[in-house]
C-alpha atoms as a PDB file:
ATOM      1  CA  UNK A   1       0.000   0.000   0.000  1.00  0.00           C
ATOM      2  CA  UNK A   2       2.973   2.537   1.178  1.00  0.00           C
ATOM      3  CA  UNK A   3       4.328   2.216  -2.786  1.00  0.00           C
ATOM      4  CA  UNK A   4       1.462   2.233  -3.902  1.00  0.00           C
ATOM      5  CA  UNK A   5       0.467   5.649  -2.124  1.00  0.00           C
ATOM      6  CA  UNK A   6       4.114   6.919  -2.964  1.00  0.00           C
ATOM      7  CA  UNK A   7       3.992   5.925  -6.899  1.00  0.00           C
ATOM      8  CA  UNK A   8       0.405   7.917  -6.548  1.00  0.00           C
ATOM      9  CA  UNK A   9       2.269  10.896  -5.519  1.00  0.00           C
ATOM     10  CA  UNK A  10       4.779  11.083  -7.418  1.00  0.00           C
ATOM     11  CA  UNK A  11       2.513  10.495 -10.944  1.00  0.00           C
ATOM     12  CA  UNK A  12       0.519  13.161  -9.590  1.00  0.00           C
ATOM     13  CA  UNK A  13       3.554  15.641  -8.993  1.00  0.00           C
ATOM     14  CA  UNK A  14       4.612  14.533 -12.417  1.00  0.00           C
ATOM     15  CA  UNK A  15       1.522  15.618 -14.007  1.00  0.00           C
ATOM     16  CA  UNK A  16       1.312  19.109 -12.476  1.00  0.00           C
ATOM     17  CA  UNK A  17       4.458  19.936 -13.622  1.00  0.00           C
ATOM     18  CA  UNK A  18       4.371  18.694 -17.168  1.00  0.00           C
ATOM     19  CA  UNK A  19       0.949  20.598 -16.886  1.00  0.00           C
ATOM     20  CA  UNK A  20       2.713  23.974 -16.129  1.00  0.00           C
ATOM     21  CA  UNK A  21       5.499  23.403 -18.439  1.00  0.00           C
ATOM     22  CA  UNK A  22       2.617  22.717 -21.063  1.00  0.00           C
ATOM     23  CA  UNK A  23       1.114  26.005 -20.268  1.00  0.00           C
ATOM     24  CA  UNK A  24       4.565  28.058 -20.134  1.00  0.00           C
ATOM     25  CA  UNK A  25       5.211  26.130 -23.723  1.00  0.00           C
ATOM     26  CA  UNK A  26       1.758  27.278 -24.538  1.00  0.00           C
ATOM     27  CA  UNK A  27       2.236  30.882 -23.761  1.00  0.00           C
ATOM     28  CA  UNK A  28       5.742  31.193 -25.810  1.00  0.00           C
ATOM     29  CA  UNK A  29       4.023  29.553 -28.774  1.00  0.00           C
ATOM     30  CA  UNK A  30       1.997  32.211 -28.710  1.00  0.00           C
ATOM     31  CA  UNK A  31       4.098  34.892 -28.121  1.00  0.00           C
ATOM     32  CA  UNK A  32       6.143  33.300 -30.734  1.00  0.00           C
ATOM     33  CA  UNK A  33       3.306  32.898 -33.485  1.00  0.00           C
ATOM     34  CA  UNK A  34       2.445  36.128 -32.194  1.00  0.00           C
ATOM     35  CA  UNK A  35       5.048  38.544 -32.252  1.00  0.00           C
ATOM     36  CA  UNK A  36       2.777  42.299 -32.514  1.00  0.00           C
ATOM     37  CA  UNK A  37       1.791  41.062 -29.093  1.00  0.00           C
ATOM     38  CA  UNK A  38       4.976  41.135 -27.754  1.00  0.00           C
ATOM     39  CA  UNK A  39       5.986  44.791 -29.142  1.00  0.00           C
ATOM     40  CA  UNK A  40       2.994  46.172 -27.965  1.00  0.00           C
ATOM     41  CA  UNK A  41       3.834  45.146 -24.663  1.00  0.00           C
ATOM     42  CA  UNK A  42       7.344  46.677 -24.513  1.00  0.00           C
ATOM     43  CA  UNK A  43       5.505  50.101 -26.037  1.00  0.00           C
ATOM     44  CA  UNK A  44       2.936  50.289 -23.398  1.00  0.00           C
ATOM     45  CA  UNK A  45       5.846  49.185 -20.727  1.00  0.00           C
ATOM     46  CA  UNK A  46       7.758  52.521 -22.291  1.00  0.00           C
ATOM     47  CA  UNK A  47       4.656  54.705 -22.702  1.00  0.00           C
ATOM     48  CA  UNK A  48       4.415  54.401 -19.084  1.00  0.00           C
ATOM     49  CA  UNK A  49       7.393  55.110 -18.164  1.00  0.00           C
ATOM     50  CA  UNK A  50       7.575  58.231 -20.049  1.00  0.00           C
ATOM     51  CA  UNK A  51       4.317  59.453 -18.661  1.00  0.00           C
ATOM     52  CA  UNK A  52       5.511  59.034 -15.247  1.00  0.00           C
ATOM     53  CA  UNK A  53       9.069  60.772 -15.659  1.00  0.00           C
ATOM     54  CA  UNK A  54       6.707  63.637 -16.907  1.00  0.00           C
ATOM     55  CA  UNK A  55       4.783  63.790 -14.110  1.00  0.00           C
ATOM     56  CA  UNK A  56       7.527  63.909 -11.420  1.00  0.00           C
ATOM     57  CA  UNK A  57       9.117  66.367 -13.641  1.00  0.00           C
ATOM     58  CA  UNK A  58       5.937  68.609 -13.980  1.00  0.00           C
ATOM     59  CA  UNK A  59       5.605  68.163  -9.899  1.00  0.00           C
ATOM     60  CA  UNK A  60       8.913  69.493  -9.556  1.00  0.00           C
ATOM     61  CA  UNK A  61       8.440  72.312 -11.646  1.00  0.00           C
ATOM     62  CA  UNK A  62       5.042  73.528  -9.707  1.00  0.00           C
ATOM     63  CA  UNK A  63       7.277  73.277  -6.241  1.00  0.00           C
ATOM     64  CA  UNK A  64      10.306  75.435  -7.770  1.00  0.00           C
ATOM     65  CA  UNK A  65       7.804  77.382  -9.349  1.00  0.00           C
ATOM     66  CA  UNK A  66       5.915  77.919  -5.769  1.00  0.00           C
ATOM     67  CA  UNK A  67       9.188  78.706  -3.908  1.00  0.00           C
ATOM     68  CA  UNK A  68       9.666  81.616  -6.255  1.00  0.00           C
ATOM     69  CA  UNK A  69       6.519  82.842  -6.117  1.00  0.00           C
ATOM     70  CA  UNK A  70       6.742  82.590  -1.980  1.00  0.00           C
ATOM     71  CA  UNK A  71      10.089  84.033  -1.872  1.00  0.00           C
ATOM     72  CA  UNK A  72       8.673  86.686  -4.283  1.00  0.00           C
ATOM     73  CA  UNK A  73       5.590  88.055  -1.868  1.00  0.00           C
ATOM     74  CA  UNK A  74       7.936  87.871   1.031  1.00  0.00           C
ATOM     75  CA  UNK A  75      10.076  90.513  -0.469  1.00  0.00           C
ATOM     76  CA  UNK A  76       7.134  92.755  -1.579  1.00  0.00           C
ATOM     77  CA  UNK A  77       5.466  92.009   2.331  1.00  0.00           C
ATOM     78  CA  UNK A  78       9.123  93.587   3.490  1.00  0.00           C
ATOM     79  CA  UNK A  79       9.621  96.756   1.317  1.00  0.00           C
ATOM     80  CA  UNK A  80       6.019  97.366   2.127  1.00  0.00           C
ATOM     81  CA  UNK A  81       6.723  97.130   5.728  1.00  0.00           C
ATOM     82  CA  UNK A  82       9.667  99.100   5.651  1.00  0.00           C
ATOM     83  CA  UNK A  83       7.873 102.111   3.388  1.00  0.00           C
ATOM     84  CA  UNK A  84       5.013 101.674   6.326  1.00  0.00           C
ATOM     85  CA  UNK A  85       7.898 102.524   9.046  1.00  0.00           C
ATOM     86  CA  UNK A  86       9.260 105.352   6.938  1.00  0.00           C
ATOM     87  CA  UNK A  87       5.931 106.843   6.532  1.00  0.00           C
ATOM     88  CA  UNK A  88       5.132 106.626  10.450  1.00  0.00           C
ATOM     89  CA  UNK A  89       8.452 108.127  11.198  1.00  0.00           C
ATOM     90  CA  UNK A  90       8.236 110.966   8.996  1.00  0.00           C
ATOM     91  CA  UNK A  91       4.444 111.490  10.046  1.00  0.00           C
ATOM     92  CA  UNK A  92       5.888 111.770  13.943  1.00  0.00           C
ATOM     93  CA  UNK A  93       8.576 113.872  12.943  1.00  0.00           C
ATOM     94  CA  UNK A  94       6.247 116.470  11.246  1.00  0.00           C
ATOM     95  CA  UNK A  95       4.392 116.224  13.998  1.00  0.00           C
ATOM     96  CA  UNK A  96       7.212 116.783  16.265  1.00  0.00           C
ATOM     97  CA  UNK A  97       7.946 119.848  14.116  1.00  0.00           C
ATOM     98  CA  UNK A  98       4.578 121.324  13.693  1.00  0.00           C
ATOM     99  CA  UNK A  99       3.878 120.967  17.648  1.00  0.00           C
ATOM    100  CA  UNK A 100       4.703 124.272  19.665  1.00  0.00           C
ATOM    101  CA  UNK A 101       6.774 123.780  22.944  1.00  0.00           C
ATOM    102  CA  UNK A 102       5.778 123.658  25.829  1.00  0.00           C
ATOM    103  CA  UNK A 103       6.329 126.607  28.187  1.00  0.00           C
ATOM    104  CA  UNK A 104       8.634 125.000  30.480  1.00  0.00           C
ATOM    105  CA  UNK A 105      11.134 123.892  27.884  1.00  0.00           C
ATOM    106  CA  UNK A 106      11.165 126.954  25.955  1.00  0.00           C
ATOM    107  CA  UNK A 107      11.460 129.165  29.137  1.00  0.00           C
ATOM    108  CA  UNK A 108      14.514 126.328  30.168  1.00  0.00           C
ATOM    109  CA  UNK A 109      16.219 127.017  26.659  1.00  0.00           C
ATOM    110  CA  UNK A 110      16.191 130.555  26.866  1.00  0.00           C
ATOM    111  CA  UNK A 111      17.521 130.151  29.920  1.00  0.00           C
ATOM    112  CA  UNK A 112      20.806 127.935  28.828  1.00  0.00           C
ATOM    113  CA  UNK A 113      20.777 130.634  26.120  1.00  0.00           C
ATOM    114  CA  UNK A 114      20.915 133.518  28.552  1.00  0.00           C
ATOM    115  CA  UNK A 115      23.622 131.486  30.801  1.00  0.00           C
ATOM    116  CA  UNK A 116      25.922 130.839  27.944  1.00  0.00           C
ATOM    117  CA  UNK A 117      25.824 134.369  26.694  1.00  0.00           C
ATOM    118  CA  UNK A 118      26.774 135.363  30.606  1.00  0.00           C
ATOM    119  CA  UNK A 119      29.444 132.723  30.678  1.00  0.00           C
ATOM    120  CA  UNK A 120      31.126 133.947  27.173  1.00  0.00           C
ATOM    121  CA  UNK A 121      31.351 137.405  28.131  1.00  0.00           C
ATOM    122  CA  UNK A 122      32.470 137.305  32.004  1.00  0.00           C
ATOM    123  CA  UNK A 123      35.257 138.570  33.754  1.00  0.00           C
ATOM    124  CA  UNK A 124      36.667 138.958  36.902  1.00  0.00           C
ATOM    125  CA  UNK A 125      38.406 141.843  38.395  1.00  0.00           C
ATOM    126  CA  UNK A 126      40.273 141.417  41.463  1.00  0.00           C
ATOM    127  CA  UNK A 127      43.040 143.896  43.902  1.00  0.00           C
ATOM    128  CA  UNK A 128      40.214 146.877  43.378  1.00  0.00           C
ATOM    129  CA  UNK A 129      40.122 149.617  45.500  1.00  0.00           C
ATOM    130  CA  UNK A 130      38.704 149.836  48.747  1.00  0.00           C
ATOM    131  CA  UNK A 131      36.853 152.588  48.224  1.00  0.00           C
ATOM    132  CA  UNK A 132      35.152 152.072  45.126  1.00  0.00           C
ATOM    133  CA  UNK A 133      31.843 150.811  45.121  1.00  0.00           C
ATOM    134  CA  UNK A 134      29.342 148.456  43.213  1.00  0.00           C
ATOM    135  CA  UNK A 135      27.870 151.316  41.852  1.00  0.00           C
ATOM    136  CA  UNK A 136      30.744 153.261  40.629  1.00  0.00           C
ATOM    137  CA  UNK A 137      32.140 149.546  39.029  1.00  0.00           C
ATOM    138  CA  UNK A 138      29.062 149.626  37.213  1.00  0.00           C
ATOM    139  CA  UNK A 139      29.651 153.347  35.484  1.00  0.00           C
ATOM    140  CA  UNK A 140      33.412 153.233  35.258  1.00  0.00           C
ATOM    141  CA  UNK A 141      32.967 149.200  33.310  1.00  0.00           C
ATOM    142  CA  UNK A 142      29.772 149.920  31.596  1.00  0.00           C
ATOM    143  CA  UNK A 143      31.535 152.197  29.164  1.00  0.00           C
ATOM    144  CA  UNK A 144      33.083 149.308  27.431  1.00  0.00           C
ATOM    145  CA  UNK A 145      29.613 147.706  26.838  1.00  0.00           C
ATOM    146  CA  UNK A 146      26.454 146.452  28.320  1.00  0.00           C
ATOM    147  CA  UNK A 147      26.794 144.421  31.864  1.00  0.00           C
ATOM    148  CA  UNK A 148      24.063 141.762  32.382  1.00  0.00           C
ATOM    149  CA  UNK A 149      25.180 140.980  35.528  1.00  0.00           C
ATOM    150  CA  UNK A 150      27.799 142.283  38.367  1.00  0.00           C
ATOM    151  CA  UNK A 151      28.700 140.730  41.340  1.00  0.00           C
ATOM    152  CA  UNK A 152      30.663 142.627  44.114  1.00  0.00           C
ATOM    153  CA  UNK A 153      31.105 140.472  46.743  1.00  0.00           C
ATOM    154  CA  UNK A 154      31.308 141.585  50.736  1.00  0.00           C
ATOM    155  CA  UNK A 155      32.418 140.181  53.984  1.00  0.00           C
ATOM    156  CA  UNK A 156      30.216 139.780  56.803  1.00  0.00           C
ATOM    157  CA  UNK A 157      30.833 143.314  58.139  1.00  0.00           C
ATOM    158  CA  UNK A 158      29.621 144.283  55.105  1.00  0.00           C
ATOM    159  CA  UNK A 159      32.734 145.579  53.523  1.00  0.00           C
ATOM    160  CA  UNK A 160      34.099 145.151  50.169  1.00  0.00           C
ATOM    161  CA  UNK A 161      36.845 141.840  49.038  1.00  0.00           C
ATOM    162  CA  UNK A 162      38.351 143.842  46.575  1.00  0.00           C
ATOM    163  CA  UNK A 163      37.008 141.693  43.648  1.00  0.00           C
ATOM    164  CA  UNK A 164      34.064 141.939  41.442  1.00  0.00           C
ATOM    165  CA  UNK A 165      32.815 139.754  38.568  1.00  0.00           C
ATOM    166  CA  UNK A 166      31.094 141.276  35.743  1.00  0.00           C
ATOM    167  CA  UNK A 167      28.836 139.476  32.884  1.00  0.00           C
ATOM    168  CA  UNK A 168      28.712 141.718  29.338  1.00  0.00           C
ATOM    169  CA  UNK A 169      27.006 140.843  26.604  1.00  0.00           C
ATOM    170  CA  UNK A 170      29.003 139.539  24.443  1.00  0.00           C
ATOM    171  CA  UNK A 171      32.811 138.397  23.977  1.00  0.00           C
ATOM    172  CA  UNK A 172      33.900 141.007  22.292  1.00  0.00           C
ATOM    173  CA  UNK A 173      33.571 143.163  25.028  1.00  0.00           C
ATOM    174  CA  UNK A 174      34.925 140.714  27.299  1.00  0.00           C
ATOM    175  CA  UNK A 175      37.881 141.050  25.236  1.00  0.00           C
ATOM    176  CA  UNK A 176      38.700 144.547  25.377  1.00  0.00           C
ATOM    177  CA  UNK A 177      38.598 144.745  29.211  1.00  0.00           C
ATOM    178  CA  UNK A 178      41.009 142.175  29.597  1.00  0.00           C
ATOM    179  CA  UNK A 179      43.533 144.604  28.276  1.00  0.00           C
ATOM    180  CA  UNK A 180      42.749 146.263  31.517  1.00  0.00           C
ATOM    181  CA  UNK A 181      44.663 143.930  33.098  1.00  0.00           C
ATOM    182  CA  UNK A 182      47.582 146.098  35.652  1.00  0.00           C
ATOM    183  CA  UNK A 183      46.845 149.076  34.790  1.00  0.00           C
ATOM    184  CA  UNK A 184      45.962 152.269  37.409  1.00  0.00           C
ATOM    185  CA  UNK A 185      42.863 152.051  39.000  1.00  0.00           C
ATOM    186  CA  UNK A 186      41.819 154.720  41.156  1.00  0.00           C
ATOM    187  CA  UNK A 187      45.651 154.645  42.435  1.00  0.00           C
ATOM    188  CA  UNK A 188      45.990 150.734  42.664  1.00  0.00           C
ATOM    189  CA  UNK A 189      46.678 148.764  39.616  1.00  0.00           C
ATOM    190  CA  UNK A 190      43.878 145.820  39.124  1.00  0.00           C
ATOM    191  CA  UNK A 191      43.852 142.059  37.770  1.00  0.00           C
ATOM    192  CA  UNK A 192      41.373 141.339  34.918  1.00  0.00           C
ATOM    193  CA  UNK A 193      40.845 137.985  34.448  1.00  0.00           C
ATOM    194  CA  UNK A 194      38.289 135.548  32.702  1.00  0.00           C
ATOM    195  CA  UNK A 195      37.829 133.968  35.557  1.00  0.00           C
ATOM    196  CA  UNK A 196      38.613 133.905  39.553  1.00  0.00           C
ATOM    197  CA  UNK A 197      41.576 132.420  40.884  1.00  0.00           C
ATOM    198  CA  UNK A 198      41.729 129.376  42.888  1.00  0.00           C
ATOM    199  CA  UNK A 199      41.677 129.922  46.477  1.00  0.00           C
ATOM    200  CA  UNK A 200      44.155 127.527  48.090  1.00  0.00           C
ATOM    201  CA  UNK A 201      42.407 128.514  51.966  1.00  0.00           C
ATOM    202  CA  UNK A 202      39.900 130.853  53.275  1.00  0.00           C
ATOM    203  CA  UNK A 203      42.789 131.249  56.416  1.00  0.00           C
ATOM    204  CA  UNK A 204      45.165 132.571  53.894  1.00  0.00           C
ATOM    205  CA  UNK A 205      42.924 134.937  51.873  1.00  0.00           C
ATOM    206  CA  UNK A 206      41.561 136.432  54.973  1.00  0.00           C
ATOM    207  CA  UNK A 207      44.756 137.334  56.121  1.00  0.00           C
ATOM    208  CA  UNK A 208      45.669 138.623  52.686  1.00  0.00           C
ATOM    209  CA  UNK A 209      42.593 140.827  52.792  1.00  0.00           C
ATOM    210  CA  UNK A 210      43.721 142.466  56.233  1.00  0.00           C
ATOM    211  CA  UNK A 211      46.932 142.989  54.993  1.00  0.00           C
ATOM    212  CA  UNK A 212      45.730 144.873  52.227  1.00  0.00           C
ATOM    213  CA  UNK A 213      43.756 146.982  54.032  1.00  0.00           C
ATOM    214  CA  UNK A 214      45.675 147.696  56.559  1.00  0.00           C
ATOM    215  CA  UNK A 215      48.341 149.390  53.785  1.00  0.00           C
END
């Protein structure tokens, strides 16, 4: 029974492959008897092929094509922003201009003004005579120009230092009283300077004062 069973098989495996040769030999027969069959397989087989190198080519010509066009309207959204900014900054700086001041800075302004006008055309006059006073400064000095502002400083007892500090108007009269500088005053010769000298102690320049008007 086992060879039996085992001869069974093996006509059996026989068959099915002499059947699937038969069909294979079938199949080239026909390709061979048929040979348009054949070419029109190897034309569809390249008709595809170009179709689909066409495609990925056309897809990568839409993305390059959309990159351009992206880096295109960023660079339009950027000169628009930056002609925005301009705009807005020259808006606020006509503005600015148009705007009066306020009171405050224009009254602090004229004040810096004022200062610096003081500052250019001050001197300082020092070893002056004891008898002269602020007023008589004001007429003998004042002939060389206007004086905005004269200082003639005192002691505690009221009586004179022997200097003075005088603001003109300008520099150009500043100028021409420092040739003043040693001549005679009232019968003491002065010092005109631009400004005061250092004082190295208040002991020392007291004592210098005393001396001085003691002679």
């Amino acid at each position: 029974r086992t060879a039996a069973a085992l001869e069974d098989a093996e006509i059996i495996d026989a068959s099915d492959g002499e059947e699937t040769d038969a069909l294979e030999f079938e199949d080239s027969e026909e390709e061979a008897r048929n040979p348009q069959l054949e070419a029109m397989t190897k034309s569809a087989k390249a008709k595809l092929a170009v179709e689909r190198a066409a495609a990925k080519e056309a897809t990568k010509q839409a993305a390059r094509k959309a990159k351009v066009a992206k880096a295109k309207a960023d660079v339009a959204a950027a000169k628009l922003a930056r002609e925005k900014g301009v705009a807005k900054e020259e808006g606020t700086r006509k503005k600015s201009d148009g705007k009066p001041k306020g009171t405050k800075i224009a009254a602090g302004e004229a004040a810096e003004e004022a200062s610096q006008k003081v500052d250019d055309g001050k001197v300082w006059l020092g070893d002056l005579p004891w008898s002269v006073d602020e007023a008589t400064l004001r007429t003998d000095f004042g002939k060389f120009g206007e004086i905005l502002q004269l200082r003639y400083p005192v002691d505690k007892a009221g009586r004179a230092m022997g200097t003075a500090h005088i603001s003109y108007k300008d520099n150009v009269t500043a100028q021409k009283v420092m040739l003043l500088d040693g001549i005679d005053y009232k019968g003491r010769p002065i010092k005109v300077r631009r400004r005061s000298p250092r004082r190295r102690s208040g002991i020392r320049t007291r004592a210098a004062t005393k001396g001085r008007r003691e002679d």
